[in-house]
Protein backbone atom coordinates (compact mmCIF):
# COMPACT_ATOMS: atom_id res chain seq x y z
CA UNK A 1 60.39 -28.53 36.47
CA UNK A 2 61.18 -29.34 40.13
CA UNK A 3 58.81 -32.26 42.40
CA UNK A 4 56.04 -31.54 39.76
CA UNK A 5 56.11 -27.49 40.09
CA UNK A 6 57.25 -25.38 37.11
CA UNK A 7 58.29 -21.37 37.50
CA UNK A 8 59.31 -18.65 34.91
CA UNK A 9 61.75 -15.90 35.57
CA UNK A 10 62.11 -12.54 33.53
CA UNK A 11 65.59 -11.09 33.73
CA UNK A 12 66.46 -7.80 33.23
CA UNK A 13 68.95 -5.08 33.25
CA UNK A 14 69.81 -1.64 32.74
CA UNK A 15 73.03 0.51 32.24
CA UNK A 16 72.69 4.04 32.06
CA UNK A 17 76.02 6.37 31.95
CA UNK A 18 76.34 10.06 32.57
CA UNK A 19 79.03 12.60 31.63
CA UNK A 20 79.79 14.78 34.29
CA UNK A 21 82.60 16.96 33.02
CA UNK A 22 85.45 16.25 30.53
CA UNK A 23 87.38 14.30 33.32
CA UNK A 24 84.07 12.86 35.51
CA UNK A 25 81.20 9.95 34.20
CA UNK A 26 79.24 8.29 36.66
CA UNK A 27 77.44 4.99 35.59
CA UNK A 28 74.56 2.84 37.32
CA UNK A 29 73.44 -0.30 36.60
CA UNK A 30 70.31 -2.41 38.16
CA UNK A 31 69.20 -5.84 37.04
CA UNK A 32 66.34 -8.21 38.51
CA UNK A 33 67.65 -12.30 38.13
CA UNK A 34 65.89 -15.12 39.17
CA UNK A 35 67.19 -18.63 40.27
CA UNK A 36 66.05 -22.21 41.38
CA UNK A 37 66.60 -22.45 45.49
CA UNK A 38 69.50 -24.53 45.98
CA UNK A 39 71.96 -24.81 49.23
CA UNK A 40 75.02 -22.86 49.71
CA UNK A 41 77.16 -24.77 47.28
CA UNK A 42 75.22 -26.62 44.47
CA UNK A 43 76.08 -30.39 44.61
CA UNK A 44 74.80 -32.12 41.39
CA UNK A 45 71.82 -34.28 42.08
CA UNK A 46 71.50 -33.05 45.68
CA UNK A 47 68.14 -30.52 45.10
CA UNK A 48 67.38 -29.80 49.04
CA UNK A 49 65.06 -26.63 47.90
CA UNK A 50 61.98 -27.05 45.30
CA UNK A 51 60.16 -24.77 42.92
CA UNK A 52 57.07 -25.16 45.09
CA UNK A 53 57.84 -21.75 47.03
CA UNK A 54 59.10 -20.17 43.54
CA UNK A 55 62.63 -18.94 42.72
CA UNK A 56 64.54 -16.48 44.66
CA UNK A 57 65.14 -13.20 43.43
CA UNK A 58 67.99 -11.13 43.40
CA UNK A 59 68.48 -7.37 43.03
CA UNK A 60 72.10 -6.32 42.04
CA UNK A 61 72.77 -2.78 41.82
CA UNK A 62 75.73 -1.24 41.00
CA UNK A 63 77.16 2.74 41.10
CA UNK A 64 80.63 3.75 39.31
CA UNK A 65 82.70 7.00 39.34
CA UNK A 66 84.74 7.05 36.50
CA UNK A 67 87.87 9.52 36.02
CA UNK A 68 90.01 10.03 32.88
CA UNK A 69 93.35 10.93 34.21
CA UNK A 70 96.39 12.56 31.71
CA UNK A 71 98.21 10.28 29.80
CA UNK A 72 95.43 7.87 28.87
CA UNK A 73 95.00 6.55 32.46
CA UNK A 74 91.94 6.05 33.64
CA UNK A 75 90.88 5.74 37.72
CA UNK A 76 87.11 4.34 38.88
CA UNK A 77 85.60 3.91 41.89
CA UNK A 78 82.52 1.42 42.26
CA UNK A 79 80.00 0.63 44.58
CA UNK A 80 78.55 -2.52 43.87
CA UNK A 81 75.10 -4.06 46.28
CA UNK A 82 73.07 -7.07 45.85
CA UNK A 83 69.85 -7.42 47.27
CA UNK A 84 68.29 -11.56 47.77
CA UNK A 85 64.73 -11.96 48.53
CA UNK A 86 62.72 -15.46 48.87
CA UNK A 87 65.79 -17.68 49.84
CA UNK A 88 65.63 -20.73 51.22
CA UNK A 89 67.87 -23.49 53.09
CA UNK A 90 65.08 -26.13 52.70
């Protein structure tokens, strides 16, 4: 409860991973998260933002190439975007 208002996030997320070949796997990965408003770096007991314009929403997404090399080694490359709607500075 912020300045009288209350607000209710669902999080989720998802992982789904795909074999390619023997060698190749490519994984993605989306989630939805919620948060309070707050400025840049939350100071404890400074709340500049309130839960009268609702939380902000983020959108992280994330895309992996995986590659099983010999001799146990393993080699990925990721890709890895977040997405932030309904911010605020106050």
């Amino acid at each position: 409860m912020s300045g009288g208002a209350t607000a209710v996030g669902v999080d989720l997320d998802s992982l789904r991973g795909f074999k390619l070949s023997e060698k190749f796997a490519i994984v993605h990965a989306y989630g939805i998260a919620h948060q309070p408003p707050s400025f840049v770096l939350p100071v404890p007991g400074l709340a500049l933002g309130s839960l009268a314009d609702g939380l902000a929403d983020g959108l992280p997404n994330e895309c992996r190439i995986e590659w099983t090399l010999a001799k146990g080694y393993d080699a990925d490359i990721e890709s890895v975007q977040h997405i932030f709607t309904r911010l605020t500075d106050a």
